[in-house]
Protein backbone atom coordinates (compact mmCIF):
# COMPACT_ATOMS: atom_id res chain seq x y z
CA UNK A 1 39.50 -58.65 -10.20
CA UNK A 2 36.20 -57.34 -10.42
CA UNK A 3 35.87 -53.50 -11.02
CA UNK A 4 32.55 -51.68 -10.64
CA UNK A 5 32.25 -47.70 -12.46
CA UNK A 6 29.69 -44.97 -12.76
CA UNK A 7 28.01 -45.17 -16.11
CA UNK A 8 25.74 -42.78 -17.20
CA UNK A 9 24.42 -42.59 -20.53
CA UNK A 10 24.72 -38.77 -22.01
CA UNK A 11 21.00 -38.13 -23.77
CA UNK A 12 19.91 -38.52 -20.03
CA UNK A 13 21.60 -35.51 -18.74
CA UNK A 14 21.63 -33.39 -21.80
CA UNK A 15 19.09 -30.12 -22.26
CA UNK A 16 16.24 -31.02 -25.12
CA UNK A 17 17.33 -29.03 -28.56
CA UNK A 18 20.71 -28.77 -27.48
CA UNK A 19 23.72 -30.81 -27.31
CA UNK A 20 25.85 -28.13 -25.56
CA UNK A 21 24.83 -28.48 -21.78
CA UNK A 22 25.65 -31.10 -19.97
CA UNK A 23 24.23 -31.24 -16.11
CA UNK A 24 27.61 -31.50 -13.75
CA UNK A 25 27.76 -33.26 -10.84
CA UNK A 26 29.37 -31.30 -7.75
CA UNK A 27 31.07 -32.83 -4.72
CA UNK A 28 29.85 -30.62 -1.51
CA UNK A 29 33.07 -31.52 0.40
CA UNK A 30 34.15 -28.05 2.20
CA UNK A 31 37.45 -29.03 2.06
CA UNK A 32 37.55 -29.38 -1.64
CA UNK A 33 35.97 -25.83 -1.74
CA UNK A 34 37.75 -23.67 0.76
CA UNK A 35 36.83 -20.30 -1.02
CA UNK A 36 33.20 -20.95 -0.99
CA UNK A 37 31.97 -18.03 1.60
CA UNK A 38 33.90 -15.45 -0.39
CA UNK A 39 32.60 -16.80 -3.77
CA UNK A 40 29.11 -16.56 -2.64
CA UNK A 41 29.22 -13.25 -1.07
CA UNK A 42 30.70 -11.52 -3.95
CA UNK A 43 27.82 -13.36 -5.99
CA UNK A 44 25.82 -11.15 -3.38
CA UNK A 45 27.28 -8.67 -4.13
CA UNK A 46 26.90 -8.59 -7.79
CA UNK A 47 23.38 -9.51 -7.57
CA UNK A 48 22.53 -6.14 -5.57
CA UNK A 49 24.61 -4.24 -8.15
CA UNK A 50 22.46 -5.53 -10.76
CA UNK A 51 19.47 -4.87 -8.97
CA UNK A 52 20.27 -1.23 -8.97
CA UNK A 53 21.72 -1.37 -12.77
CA UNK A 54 18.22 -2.63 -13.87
CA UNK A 55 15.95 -1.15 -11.40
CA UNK A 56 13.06 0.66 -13.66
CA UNK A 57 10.11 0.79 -11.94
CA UNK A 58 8.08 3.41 -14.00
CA UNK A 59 5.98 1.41 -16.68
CA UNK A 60 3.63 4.00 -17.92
CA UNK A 61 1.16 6.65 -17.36
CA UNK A 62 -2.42 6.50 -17.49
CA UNK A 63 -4.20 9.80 -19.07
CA UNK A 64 -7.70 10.34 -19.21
CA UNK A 65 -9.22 12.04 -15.67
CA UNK A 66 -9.07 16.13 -16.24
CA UNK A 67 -8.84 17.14 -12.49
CA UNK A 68 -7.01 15.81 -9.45
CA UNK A 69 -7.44 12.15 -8.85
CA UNK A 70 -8.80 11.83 -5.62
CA UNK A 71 -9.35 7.79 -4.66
CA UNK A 72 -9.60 4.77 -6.20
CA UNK A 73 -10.44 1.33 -5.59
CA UNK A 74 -9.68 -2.18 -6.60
CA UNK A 75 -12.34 -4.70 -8.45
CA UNK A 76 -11.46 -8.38 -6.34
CA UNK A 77 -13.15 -10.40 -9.24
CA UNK A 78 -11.10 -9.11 -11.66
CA UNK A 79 -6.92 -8.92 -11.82
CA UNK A 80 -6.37 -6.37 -14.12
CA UNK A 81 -9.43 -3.82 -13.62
CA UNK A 82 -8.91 -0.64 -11.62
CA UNK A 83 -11.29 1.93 -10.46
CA UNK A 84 -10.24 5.81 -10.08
CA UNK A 85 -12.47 8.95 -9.39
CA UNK A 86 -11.03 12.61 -9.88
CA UNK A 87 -12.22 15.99 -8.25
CA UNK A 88 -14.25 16.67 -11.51
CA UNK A 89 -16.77 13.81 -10.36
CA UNK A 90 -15.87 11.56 -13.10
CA UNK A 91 -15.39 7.93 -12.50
CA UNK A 92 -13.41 5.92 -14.76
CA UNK A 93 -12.84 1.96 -15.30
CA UNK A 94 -9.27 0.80 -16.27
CA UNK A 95 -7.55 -1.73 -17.51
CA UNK A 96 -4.25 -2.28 -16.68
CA UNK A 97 -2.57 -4.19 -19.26
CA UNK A 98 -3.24 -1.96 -21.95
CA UNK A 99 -3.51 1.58 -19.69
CA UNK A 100 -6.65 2.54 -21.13
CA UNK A 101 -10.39 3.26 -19.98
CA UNK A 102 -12.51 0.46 -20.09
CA UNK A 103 -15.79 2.00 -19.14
CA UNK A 104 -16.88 5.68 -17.26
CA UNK A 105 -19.60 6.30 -14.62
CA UNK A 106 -21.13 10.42 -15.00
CA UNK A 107 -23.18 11.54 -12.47
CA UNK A 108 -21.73 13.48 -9.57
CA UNK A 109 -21.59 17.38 -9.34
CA UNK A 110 -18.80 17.46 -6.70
CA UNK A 111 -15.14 15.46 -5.88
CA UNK A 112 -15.71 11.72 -5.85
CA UNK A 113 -14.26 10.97 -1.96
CA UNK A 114 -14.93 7.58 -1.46
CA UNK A 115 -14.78 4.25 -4.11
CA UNK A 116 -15.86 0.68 -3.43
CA UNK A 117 -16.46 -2.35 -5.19
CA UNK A 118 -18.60 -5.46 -3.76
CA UNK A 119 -16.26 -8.60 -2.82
CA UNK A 120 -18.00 -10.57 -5.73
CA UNK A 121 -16.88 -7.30 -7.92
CA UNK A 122 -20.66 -6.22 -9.44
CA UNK A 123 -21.52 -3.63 -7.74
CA UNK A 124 -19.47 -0.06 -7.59
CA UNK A 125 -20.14 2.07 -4.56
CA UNK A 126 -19.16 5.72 -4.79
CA UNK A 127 -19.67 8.98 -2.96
CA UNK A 128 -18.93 12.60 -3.21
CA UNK A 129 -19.34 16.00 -1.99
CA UNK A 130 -23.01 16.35 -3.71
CA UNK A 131 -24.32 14.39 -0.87
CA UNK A 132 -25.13 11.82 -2.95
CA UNK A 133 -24.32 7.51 -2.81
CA UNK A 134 -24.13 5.82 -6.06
CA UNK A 135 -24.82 2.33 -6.81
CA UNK A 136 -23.02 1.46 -10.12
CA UNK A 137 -23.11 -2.03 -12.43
CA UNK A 138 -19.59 -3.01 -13.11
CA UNK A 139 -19.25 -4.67 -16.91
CA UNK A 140 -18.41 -8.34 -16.47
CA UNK A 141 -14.70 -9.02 -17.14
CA UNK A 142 -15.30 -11.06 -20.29
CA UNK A 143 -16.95 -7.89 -21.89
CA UNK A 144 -14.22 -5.61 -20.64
CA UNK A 145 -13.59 -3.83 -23.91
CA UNK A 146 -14.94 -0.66 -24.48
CA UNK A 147 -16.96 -0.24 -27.88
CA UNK A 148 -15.73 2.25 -30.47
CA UNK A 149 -19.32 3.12 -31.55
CA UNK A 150 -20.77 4.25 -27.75
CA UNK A 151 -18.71 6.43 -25.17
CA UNK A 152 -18.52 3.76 -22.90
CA UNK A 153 -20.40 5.28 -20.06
CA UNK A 154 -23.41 3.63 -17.64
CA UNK A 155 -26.12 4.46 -15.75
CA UNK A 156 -26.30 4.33 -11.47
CA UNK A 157 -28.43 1.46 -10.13
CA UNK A 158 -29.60 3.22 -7.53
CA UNK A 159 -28.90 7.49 -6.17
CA UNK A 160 -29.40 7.70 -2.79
CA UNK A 161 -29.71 10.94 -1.50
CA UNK A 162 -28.55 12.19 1.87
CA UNK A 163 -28.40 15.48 4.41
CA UNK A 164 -24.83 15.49 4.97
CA UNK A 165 -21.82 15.76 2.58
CA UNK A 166 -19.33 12.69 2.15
CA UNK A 167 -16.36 15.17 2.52
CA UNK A 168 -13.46 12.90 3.40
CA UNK A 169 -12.01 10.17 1.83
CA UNK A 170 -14.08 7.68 3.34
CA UNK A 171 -15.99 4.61 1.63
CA UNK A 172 -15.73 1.02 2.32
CA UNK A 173 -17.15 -2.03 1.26
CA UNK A 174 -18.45 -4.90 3.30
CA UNK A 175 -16.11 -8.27 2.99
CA UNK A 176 -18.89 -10.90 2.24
CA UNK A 177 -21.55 -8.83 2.66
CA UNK A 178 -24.20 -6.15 0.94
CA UNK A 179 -23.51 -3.68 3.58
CA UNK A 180 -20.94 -0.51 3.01
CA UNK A 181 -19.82 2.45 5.19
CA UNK A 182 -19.43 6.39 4.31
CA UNK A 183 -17.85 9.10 6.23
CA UNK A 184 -18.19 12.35 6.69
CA UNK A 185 -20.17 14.39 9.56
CA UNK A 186 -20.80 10.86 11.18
CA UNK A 187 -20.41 7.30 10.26
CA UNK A 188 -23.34 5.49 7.80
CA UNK A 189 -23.92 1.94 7.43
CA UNK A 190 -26.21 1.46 4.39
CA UNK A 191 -27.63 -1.60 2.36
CA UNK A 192 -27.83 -2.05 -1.35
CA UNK A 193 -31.62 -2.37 -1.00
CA UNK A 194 -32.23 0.55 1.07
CA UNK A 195 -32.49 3.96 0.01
CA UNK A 196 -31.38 5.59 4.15
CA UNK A 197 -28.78 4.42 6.18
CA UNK A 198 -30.07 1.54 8.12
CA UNK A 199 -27.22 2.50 11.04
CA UNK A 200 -25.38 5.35 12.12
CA UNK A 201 -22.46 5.73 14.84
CA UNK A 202 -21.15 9.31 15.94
CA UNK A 203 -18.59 9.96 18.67
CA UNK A 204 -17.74 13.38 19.05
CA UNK A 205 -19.01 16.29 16.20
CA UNK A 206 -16.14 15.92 14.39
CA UNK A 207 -15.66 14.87 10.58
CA UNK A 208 -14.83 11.43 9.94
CA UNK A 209 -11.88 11.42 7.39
CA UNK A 210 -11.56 7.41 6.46
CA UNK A 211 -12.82 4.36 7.59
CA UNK A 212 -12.03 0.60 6.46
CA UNK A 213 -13.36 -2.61 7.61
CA UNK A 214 -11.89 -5.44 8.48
CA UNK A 215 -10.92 -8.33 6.41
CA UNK A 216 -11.06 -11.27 8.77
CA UNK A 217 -14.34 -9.78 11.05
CA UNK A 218 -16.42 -8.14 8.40
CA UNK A 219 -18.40 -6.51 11.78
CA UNK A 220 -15.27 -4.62 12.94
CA UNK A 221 -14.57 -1.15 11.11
CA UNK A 222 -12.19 0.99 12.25
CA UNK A 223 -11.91 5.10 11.46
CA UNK A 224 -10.21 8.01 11.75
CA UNK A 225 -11.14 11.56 12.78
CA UNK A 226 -9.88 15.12 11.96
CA UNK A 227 -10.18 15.17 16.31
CA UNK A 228 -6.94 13.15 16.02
CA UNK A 229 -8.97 9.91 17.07
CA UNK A 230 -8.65 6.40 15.75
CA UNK A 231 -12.12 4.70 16.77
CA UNK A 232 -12.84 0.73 16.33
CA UNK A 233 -16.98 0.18 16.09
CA UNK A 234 -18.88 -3.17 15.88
CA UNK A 235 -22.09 -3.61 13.66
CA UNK A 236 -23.49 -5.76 16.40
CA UNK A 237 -23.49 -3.10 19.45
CA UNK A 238 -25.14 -0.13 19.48
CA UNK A 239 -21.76 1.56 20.62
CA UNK A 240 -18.93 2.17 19.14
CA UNK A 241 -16.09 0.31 21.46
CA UNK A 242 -12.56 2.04 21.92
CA UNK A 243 -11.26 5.43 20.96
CA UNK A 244 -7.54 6.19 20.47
CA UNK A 245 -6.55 9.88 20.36
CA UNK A 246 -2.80 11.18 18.95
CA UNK A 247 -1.12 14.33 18.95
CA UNK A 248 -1.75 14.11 14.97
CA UNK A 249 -4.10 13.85 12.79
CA UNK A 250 -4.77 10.49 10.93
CA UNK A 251 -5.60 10.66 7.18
CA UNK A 252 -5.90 6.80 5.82
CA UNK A 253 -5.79 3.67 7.52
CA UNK A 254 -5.26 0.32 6.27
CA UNK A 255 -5.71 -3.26 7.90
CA UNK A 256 -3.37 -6.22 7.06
CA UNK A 257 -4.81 -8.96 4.87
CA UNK A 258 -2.96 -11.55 6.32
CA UNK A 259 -3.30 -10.29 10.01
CA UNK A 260 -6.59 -9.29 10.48
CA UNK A 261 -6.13 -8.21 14.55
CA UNK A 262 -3.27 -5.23 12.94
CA UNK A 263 -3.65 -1.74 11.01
CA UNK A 264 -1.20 0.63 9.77
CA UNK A 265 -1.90 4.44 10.36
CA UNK A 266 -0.76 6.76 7.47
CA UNK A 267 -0.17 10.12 10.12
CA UNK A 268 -0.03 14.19 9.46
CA UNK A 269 3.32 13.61 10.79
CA UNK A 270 5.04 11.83 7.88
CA UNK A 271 4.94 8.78 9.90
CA UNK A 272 2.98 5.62 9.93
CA UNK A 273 1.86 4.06 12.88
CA UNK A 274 1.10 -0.10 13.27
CA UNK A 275 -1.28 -1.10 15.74
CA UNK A 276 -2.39 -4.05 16.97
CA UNK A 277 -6.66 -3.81 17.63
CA UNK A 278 -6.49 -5.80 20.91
CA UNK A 279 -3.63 -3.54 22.61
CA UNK A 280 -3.89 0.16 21.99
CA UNK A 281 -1.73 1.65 24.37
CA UNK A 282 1.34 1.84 21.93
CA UNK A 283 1.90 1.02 18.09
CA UNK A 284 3.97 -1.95 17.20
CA UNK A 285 5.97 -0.19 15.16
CA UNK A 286 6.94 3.24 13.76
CA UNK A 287 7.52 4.12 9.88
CA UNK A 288 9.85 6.63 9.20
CA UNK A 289 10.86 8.25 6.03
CA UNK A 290 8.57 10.52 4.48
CA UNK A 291 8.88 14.46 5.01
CA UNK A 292 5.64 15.60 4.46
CA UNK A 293 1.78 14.46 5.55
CA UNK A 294 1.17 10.80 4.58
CA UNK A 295 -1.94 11.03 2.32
CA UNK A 296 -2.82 7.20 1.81
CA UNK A 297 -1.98 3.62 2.77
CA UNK A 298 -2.55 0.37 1.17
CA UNK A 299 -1.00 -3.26 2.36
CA UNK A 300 -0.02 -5.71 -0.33
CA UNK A 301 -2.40 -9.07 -1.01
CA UNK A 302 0.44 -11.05 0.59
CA UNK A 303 0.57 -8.62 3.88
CA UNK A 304 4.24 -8.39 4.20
CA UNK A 305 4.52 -4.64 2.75
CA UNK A 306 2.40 -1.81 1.95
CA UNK A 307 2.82 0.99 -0.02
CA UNK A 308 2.37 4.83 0.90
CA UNK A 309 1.36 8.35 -0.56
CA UNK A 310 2.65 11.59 0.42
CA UNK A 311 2.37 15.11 0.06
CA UNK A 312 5.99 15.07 -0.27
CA UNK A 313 5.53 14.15 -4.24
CA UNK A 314 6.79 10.28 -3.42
CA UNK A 315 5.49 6.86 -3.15
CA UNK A 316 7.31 4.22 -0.82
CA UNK A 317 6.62 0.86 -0.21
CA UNK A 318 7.83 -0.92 3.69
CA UNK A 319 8.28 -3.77 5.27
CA UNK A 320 4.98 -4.44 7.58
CA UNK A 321 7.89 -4.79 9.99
CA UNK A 322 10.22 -2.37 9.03
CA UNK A 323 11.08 1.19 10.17
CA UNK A 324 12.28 2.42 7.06
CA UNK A 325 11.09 2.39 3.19
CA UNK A 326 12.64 -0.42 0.90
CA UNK A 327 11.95 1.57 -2.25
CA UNK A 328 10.68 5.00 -3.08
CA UNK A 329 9.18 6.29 -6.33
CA UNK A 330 8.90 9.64 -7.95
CA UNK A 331 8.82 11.54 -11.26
CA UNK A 332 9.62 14.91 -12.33
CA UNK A 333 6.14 15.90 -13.37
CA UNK A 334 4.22 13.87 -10.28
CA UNK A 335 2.75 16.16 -7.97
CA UNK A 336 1.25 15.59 -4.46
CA UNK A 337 -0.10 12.01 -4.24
CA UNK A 338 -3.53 11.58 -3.00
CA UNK A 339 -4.13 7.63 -3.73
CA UNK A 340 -2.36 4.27 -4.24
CA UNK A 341 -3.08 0.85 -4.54
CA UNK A 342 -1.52 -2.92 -5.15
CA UNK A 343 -2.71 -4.85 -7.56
CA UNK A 344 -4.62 -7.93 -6.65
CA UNK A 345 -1.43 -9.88 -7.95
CA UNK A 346 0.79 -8.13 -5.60
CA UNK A 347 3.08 -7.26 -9.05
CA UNK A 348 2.38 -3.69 -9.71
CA UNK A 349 1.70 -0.82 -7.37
CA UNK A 350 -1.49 1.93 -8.88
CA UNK A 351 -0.80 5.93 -7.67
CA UNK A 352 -3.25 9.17 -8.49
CA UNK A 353 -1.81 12.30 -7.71
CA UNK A 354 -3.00 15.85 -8.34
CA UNK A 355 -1.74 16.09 -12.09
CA UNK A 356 -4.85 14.38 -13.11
CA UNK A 357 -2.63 11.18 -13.75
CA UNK A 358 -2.34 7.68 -12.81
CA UNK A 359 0.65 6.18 -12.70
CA UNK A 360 1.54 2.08 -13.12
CA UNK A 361 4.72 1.26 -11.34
CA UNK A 362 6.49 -2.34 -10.52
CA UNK A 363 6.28 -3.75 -7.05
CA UNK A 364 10.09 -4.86 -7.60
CA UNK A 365 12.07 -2.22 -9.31
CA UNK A 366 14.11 -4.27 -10.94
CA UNK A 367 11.91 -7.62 -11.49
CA UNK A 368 11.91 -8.72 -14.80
CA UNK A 369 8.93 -8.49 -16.90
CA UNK A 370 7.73 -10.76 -19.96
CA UNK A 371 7.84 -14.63 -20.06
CA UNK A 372 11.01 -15.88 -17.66
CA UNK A 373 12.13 -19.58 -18.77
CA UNK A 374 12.94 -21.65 -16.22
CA UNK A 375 16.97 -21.20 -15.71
CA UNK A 376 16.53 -17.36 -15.12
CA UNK A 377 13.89 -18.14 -12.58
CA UNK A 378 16.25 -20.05 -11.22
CA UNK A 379 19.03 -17.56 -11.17
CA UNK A 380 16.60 -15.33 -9.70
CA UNK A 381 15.71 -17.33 -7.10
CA UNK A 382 19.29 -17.96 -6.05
CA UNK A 383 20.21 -14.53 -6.59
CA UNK A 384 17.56 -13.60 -3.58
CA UNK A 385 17.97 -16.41 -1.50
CA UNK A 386 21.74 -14.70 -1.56
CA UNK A 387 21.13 -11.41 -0.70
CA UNK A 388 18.90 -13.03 2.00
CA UNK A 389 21.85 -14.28 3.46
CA UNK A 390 24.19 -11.48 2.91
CA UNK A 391 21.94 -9.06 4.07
CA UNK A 392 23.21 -7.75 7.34
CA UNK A 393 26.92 -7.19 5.89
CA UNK A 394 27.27 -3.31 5.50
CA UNK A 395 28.49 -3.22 2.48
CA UNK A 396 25.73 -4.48 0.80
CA UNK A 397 22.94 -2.86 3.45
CA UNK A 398 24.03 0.52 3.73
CA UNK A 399 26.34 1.40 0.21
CA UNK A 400 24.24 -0.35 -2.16
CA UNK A 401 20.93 -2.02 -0.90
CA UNK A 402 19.94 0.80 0.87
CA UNK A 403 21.34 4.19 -1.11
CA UNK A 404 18.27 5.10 -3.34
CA UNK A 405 18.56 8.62 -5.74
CA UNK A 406 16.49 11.27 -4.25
CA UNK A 407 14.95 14.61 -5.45
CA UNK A 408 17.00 17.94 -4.29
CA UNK A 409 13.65 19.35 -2.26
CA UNK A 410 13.22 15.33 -0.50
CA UNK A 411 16.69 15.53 0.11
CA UNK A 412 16.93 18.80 1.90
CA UNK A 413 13.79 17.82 3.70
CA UNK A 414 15.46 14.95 4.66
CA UNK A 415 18.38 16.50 6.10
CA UNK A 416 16.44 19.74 7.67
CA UNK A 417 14.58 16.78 9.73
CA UNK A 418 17.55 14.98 10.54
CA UNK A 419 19.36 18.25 12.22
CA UNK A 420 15.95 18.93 14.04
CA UNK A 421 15.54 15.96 15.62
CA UNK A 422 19.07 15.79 16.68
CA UNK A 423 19.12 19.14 18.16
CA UNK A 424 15.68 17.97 20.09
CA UNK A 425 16.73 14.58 21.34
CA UNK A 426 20.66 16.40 22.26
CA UNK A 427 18.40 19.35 23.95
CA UNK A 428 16.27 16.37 25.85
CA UNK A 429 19.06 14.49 27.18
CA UNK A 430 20.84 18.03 28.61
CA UNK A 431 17.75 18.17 30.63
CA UNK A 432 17.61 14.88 31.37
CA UNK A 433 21.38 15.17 32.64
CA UNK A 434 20.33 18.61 34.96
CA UNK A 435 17.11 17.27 36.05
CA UNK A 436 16.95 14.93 39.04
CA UNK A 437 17.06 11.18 38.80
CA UNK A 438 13.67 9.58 38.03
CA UNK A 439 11.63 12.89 37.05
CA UNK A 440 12.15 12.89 33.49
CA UNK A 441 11.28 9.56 32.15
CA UNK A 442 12.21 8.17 29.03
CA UNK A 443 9.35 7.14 26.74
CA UNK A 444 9.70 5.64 23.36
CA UNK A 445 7.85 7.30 19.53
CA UNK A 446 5.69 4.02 20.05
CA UNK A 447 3.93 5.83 23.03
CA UNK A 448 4.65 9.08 22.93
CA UNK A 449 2.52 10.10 19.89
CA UNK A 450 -0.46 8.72 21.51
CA UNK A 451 -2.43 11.06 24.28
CA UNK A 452 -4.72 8.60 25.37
CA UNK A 453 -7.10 5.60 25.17
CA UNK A 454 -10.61 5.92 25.83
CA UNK A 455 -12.97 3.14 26.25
């Protein structure tokens, strides 16, 4: 009789520098594993526990600006280089793996409002209340050391005067271009080789707070008013093209990397508000959460979350498609936050609040940091693609996923706001019960906050 086996020769299957492990073979028979949906939820489950066992997002402070940091911006050419600007007028240059100033930019009297860097990242754009527009050289990134012999500051390429102040937060950059934007009494399109704005657009008389353009049409820039008014201009027309007016004041707006035609909205109402440019009759989406004004917005690199500001003394990051906040971040000392960023890796999240610090915080509370070898990415990996699966089961949504540690004033807030809006919606739907059929109609947060659309 002729007998045929499996041979398999050990070296082949054993780990390099060890002798140990040994790579098993598995049958994937269901019947041989009948416990295998119970075993791999309570896998789940342990993986969120751990999550909230190691969850440290603060990494470190950065100290340095002597007022209230009041914008910053991000440097595209270079990963780990951050720009800030306080209420002092000082301008700073950071680096981000070692938390320290890199290089300083003196010159304005008044609160820097508005920071921008070029897409190729040489050129720094800045404005404050001084009426004034800066033109700053940014150090290359191999040189991106600051020398112990000089103070590390620069002079402005160019100062360009102007009649009006820049009293919002309002600067933008061109994508791809040598154009920028500034807001204030009306909206300026300058040039880096002109000293006056070589374009100006003005609806209404009333201040422009922020303004961003748009990632995939480098034409399109869209703004926000203290009238309450979202407007959308083109460079091209001599117009600007739609107006969108709200019960509340806007105070940041951000556009979506990876979406170009969508913005997000950062509201007085401690909501923010997703749009879609093309269709401005409602907002895609509504983000609940924070209980005071939402000061600034900024989406991630990969355009599946951004990250918010409040007055409320928190920072929390959402879904792009999510109602409510993933994460939220806070410290004892951090006072009302005015600015945040992502990093250009999408790995770290940048705040400036009004205690003249910066903060550096991780994306993913709980991600580890440091060199990973390749079986703990693995575990990692498998770890999320559980709690992917396992994410709609209560125990793990509601008890643990969702149940973050908040401060005694947020949660008081939060519960004050809770008890108002139930009493409103319970006071609406007595009406609605008393009233005849068909004159009260329902309408949704989507359109409700928004008065009208003007063309």
């Amino acid at each position: 009789m002729k007998i045929k086996c499996i041979s398999r020769a050990e070296e082949d299957f054993t780990r390099e520098r060890s002798q140990d492990l040994q790579r098993v073979f598995h049958n994937f028979n269901p019947s041989l594993r009948p416990m295998e949906r119970a075993v791999e939820y309570q896998r789940a489950l342990n993986a969120v526990k751990l999550d909230k066992i190691f969850a440290r997002p603060f990494i470190g402070a950065m100290d340095g600006h002597i007022d209230a940091v009041s914008c910053m911006a991000k440097n595209p050419n270079h990963l780990k280089g951050i720009f800030s600007g306080s209420m002092d007028g000082d301008i700073r240059l950071w680096d981000i793996a070692s938390r320290k100033t890199i290089c300083q930019f003196p010159g304005h009297q008044g609160a820097v409002r508005g920071l921008s860097a070029s897409t190729d990242g040489r050129v720094l754009v800045s404005c404050g209340t001084d009426c004034t527009v800066r033109l700053w050289s940014v150090p290359d990134s191999s040189i991106m050391r600051m020398d112990e012999s000089s103070d590390g500051s620069t002079e402005p390429l160019a100062v360009y005067v102007w009649k009006n102040a820049f009293c919002a937060w309002g600067g933008d950059h061109q994508w791809g271009g040598d154009q920028f934007a500034t807001a204030g009494a009306q909206v300026d399109i300058w040039d880096h080789n002109r000293s006056e704005p070589i374009r100006s657009f003005e609806w209404g008389k009333d201040t422009v707070i922020s303004l961003r353009f748009n990632p995939g049409e480098p034409n399109i820039l869209a703004t926000s008013g203290s009238d309450r008014s979202i407007t959308l201009y083109d460079l091209q027309l001599s117009t600007p093209v739609r107006k969108l007016i709200m019960k509340t004041k806007t105070n940041a707006l951000c556009w979506n990397p990876m979406e170009p035609m969508n913005f997000t909205a950062a509201n007085e109402d401690c909501n923010c508000y997703s749009y879609d440019a093309r269709k401005l009759k409602e907002s895609k989406n509504v983000h609940k959460d924070h209980v005071s004004a939402v000061m600034e917005i900024d989406y991630s690199p990969t355009g599946r979350e951004f990250v918010t500001g409040s007055y409320d003394r928190t920072i929390r990051i959402f879904p792009y498609n999510g109602g409510h906040s993933r994460e939220i971040y806070h410290t004892k000392r951090m006072q009302r936050v005015f600015c945040v960023k992502f990093t250009c890796d999408a790995t770290y999240v940048v705040s400036g609040s009004d205690d003249t610090n910066l903060r550096l915080w991780k994306a993913n509370a709980s991600e580890q940091l440091g060199v990973i070898v390749p079986r703990e990415r693995q575990k990692h990996e498998y770890n999320e693609a559980l709690k992917k699966k396992h994410q709609h089961f209560l125990r793990l949504r509601a008890f643990i996923g969702m149940h973050r540690h908040l401060p005694k004033a947020i949660f008081n807030a939060v519960n004050l706001r809770r008890m108002i809006n139930n009493a409103a919606m319970k006071k609406e739907n007595r009406r609605r019960a008393h009233s005849a059929p068909g004159s009260m109609p329902r309408q949704s947060q989507r359109r409700s906050r928004i008065i009208k659309e003007v063309e």
